[in-house]
C-alpha atoms as a PDB file:
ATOM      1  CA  UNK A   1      -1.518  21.340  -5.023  1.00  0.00           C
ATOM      2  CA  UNK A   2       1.824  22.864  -3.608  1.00  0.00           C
ATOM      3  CA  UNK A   3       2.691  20.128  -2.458  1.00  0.00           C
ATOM      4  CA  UNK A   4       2.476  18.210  -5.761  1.00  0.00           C
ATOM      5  CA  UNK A   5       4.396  21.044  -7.435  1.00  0.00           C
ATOM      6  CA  UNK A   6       7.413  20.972  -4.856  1.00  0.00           C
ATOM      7  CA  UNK A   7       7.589  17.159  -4.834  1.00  0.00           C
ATOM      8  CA  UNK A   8       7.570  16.929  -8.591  1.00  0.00           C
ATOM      9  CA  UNK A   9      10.329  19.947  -8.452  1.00  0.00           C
ATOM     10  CA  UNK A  10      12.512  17.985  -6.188  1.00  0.00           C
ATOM     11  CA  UNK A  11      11.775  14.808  -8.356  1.00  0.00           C
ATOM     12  CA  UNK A  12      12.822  16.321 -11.457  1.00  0.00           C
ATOM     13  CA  UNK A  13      16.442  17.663  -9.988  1.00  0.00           C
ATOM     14  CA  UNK A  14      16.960  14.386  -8.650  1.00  0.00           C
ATOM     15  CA  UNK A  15      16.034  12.937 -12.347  1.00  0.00           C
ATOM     16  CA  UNK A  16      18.324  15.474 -13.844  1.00  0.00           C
ATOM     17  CA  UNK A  17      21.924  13.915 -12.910  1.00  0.00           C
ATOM     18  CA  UNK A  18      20.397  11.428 -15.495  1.00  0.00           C
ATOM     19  CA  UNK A  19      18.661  12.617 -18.473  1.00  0.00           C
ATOM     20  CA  UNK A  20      15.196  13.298 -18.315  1.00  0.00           C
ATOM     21  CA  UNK A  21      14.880  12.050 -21.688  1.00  0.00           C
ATOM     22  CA  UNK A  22      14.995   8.318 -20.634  1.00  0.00           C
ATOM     23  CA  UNK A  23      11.538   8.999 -18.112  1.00  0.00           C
ATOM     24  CA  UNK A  24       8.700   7.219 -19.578  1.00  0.00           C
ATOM     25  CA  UNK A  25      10.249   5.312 -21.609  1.00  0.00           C
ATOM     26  CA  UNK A  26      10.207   1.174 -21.370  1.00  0.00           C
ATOM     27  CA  UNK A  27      13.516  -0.169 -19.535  1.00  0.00           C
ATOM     28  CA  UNK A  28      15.323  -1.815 -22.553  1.00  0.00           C
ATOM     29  CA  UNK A  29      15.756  -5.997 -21.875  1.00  0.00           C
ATOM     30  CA  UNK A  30      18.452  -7.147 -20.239  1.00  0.00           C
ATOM     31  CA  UNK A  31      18.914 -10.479 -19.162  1.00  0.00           C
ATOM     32  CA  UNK A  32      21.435 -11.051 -15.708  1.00  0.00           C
ATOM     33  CA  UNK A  33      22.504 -13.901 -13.687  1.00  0.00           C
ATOM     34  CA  UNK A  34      22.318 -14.022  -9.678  1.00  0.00           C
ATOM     35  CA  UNK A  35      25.091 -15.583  -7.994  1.00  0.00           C
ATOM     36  CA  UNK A  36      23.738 -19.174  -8.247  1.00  0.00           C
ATOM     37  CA  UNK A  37      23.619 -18.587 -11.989  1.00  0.00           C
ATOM     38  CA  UNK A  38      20.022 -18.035 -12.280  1.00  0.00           C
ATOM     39  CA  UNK A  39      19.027 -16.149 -15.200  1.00  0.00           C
ATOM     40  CA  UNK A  40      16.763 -13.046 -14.387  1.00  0.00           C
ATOM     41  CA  UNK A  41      15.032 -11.224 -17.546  1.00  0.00           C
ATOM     42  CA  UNK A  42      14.288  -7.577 -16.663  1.00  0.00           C
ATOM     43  CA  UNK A  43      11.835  -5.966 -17.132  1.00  0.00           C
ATOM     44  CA  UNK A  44      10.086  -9.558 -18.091  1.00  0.00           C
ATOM     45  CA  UNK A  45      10.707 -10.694 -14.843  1.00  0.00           C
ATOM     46  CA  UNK A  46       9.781  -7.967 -12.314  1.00  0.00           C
ATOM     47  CA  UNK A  47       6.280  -7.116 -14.228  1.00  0.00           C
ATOM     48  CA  UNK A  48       3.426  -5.965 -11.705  1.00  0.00           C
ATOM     49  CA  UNK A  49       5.639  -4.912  -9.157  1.00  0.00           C
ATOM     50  CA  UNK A  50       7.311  -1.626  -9.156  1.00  0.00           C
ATOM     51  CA  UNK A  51      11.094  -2.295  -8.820  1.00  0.00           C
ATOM     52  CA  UNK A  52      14.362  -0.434  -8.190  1.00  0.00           C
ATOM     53  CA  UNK A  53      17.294  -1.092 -10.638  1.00  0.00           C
ATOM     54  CA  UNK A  54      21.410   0.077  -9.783  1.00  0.00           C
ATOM     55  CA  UNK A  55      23.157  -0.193 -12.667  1.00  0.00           C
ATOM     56  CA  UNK A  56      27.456   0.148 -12.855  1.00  0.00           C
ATOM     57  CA  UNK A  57      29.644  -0.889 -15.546  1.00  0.00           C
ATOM     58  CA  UNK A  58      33.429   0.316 -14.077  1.00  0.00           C
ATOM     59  CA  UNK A  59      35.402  -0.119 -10.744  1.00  0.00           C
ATOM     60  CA  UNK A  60      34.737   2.930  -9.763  1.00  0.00           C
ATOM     61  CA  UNK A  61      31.314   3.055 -10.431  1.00  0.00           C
ATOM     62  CA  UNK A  62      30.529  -0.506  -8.488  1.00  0.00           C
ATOM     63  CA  UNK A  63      32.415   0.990  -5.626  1.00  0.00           C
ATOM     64  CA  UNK A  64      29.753   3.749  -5.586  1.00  0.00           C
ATOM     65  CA  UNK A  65      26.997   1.473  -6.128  1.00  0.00           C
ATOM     66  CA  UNK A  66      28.000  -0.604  -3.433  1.00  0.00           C
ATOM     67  CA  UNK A  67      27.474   2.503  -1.124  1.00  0.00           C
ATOM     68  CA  UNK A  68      23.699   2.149  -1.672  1.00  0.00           C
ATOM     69  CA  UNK A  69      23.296  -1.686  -1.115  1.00  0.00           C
ATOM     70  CA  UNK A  70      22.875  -1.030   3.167  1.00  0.00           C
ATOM     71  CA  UNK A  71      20.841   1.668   3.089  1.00  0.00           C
ATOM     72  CA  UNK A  72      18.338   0.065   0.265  1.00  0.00           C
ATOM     73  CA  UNK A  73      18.429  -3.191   2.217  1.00  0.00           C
ATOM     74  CA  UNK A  74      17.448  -1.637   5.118  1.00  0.00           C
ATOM     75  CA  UNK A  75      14.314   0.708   3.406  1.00  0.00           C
ATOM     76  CA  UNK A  76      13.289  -1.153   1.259  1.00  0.00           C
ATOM     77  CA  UNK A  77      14.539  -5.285   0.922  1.00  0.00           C
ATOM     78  CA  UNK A  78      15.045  -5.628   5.081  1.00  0.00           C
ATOM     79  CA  UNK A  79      11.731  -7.966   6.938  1.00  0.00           C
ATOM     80  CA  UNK A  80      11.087  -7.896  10.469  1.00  0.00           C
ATOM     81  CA  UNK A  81      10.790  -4.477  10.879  1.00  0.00           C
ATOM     82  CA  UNK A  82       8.459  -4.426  14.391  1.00  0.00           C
ATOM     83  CA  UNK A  83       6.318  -2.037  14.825  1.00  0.00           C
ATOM     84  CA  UNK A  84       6.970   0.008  11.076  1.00  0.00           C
ATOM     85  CA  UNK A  85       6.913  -3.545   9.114  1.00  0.00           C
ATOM     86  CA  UNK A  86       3.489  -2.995   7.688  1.00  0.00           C
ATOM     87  CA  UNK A  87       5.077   0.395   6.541  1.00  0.00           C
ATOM     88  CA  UNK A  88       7.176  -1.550   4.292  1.00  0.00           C
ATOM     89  CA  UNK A  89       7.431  -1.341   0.685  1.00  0.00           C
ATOM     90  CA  UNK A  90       6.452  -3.940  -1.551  1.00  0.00           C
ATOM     91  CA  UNK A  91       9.741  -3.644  -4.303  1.00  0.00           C
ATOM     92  CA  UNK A  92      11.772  -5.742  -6.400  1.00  0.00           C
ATOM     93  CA  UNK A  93      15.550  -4.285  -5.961  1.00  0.00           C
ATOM     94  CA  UNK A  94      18.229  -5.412  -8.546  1.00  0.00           C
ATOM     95  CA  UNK A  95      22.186  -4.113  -8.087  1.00  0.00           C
ATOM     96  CA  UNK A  96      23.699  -5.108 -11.398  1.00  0.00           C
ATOM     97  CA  UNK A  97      27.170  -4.640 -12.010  1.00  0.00           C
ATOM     98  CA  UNK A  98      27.720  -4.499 -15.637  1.00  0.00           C
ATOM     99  CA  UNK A  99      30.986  -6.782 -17.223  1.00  0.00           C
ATOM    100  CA  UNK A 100      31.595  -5.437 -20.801  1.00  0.00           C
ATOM    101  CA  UNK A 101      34.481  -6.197 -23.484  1.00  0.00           C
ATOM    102  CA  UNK A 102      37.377  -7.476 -21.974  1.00  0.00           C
ATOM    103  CA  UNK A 103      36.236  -6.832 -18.332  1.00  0.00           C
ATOM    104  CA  UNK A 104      33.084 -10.095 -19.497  1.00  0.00           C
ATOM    105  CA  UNK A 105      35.313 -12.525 -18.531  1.00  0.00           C
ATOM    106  CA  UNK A 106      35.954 -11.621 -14.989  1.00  0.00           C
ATOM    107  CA  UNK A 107      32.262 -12.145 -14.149  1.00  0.00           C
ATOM    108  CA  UNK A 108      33.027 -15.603 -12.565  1.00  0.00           C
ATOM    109  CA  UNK A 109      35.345 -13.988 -10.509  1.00  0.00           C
ATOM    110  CA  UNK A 110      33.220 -11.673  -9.384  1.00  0.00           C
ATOM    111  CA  UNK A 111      30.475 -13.766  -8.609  1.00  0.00           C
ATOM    112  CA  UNK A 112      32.831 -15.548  -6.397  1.00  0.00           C
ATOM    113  CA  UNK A 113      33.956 -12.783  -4.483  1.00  0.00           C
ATOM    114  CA  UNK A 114      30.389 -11.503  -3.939  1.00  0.00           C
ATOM    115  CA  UNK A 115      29.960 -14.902  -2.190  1.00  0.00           C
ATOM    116  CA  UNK A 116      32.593 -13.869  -0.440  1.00  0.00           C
ATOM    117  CA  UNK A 117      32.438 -10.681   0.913  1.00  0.00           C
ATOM    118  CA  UNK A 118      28.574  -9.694   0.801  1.00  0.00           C
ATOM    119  CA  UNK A 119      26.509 -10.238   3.180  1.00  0.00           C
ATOM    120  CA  UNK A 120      24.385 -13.325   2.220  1.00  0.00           C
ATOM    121  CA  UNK A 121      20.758 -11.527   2.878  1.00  0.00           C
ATOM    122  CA  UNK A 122      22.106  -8.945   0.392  1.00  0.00           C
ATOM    123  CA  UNK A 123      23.365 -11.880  -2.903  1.00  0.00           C
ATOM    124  CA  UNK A 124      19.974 -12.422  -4.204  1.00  0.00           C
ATOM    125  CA  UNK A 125      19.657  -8.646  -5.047  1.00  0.00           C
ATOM    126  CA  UNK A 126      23.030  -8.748  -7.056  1.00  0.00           C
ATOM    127  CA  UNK A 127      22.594  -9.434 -10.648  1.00  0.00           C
ATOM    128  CA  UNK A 128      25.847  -9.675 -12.804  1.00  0.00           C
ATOM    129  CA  UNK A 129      25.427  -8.766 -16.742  1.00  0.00           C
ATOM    130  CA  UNK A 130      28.104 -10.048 -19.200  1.00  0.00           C
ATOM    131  CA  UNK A 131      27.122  -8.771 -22.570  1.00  0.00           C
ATOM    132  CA  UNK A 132      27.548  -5.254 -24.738  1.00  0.00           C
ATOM    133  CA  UNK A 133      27.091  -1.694 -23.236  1.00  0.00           C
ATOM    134  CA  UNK A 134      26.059   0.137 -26.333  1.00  0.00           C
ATOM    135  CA  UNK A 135      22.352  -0.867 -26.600  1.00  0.00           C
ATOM    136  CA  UNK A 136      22.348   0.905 -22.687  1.00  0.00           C
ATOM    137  CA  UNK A 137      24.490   3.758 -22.868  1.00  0.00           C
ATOM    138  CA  UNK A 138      21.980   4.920 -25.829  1.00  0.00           C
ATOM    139  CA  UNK A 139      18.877   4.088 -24.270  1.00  0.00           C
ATOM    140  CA  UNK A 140      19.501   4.366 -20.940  1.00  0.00           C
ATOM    141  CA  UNK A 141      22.058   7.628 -21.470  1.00  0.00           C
ATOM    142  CA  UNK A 142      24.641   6.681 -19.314  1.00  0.00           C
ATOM    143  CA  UNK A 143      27.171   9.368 -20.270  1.00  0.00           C
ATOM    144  CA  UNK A 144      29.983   8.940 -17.297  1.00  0.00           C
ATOM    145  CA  UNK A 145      31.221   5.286 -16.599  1.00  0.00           C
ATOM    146  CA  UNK A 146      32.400   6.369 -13.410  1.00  0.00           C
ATOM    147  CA  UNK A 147      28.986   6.436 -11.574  1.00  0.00           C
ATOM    148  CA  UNK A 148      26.069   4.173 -11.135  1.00  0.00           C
ATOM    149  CA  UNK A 149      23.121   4.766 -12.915  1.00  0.00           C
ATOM    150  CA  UNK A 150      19.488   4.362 -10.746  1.00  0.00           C
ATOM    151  CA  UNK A 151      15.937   3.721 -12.264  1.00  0.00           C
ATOM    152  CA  UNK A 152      12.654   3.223 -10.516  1.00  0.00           C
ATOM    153  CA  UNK A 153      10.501   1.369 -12.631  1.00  0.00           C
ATOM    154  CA  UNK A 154       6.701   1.182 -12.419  1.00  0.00           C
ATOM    155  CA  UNK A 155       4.325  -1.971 -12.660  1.00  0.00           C
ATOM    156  CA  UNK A 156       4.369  -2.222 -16.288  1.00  0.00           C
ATOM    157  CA  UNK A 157       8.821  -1.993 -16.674  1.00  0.00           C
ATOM    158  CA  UNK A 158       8.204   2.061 -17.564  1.00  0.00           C
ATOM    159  CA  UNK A 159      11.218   4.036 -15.817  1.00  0.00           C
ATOM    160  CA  UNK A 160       9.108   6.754 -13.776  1.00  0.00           C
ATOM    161  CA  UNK A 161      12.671   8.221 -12.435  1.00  0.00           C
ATOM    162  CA  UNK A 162      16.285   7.663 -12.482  1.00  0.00           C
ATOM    163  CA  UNK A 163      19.628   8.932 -10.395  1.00  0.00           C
ATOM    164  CA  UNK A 164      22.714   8.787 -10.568  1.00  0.00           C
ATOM    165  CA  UNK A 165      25.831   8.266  -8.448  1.00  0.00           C
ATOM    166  CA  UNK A 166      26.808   7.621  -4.752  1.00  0.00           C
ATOM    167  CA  UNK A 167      24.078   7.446  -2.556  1.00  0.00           C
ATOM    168  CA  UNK A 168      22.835  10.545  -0.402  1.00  0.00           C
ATOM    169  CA  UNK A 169      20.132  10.570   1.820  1.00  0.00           C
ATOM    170  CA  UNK A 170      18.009  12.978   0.293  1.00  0.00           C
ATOM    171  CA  UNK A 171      18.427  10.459  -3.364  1.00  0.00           C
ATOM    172  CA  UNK A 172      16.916   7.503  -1.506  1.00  0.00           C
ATOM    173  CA  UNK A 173      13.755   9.747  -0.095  1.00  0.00           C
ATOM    174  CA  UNK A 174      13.096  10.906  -3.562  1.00  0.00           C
ATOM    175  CA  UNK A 175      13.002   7.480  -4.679  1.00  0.00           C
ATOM    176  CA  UNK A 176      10.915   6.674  -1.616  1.00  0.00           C
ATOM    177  CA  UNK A 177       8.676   9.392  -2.341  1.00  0.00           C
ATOM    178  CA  UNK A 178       7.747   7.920  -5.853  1.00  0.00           C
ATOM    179  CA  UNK A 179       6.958   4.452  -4.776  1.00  0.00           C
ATOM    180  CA  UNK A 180       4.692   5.823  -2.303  1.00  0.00           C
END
C-alpha cells in the first residue's frame, strides 16, 4: 500500500508540468506522416498497445524533444538487448514535431533533413504533423511552445500520464513505471 501511494505521488508531480486535467481523457485524432510519407492516424492506429507520444510545435521545443529520442530508443524501441531483452517493453513510440501556420510548409524540408541527420533505426518513430495547433493546445493544454509535451497512452488511446520538457532521468522512470 505505501508503495502504491509514493509511486502515484511521484506520478502525479511528474504529471503536473502538464495539466492534470488532460489524464483520462481520450488523445484527440491526429493524423501524421513518417518520413516515407506514410500516413499514421493516432490514436486509430496504435489501439491495443500502450504507446508513448512526444509532441513539439517550435525550434526550441524540437531541440528539447530531440534530447529524449536516444534514451527512449534505447528503453524502450532498441531489440537485441541479450540477456534483459525479454525485459523489454512492448510500446508504440511516436516523436512528432508539429509544423503549424507559416512554419506547414517547411515540413518537406524537414523530412529531408531527418533523412539526413537521424539515425535511420530512429526515422520510423518520427511523425511530422502539418495542420492547426488550436484543436491541441485546448485539449491537450499545451500552454508554453517552448517545450515538448509527453503522453503515455493506454490500450484503448486514454492518456494515463503526460510530461513535459527536456528529458531527465527520473521523467523516463516515471514513464517506465506506468507501463509496467
Amino acid at each position: 500500500m505505501k508503495t502504491s501511494i509514493l509511486l502515484f505521488i511521484v506520478l502525479m508531480v511528474g504529471a503536473s508540468q502538464v495539466s492534470a486535467q488532460v489524464i483520462g481523457k481520450t488523445f484527440p485524432d491526429i493524423q501524421a506522416e513518417t518520413v516515407e510519407d506514410k500516413v499514421v492516424k493516432l490514436p486509430d492506429d496504435v489501439q491495443g498497445k500502450f504507446t508513448l507520444l512526444g509532441l513539439a510545435y517550435s525550434k526550441k521545443s524540437e531541440d528539447e524533444l530531440n534530447s529524449w529520442f536516444q534514451p527512449v530508443f534505447e528503453k524502450f524501441i532498441q531489440k537485441n538487448k541479450g540477456l534483459f531483452e525479454s525485459f523489454g517493453h512492448d510500446v508504440n513510440v511516436y516523436f512528432v514535431p508539429m509544423f503549424t501556420g507559416v512554419n506547414a510548409a517547411a515540413t518537406g524540408t524537414a523530412k529531408r533533413k531527418a533523412i539526413k541527420n537521424v539515425d535511420p533505426q530512429l526515422l520510423p518513430y518520427i511523425l511530422f504533423y502539418k495542420g492547426e495547433l488550436k484543436t491541441y493546445k485546448e485539449a491537450l493544454d499545451f500552454e508554453k511552445k517552448d517545450i515538448p509535451y509527453f503522453f503515455v497512452l493506454d490500450k484503448n488511446g486514454t492518456i494515463v500520464y503526460a510530461t513535459s520538457g527536456k528529458y531527465t532521468k527520473a521523467k523516463l522512470d516515471a514513464i517506465e513505471d506506468v507501463l509496467e
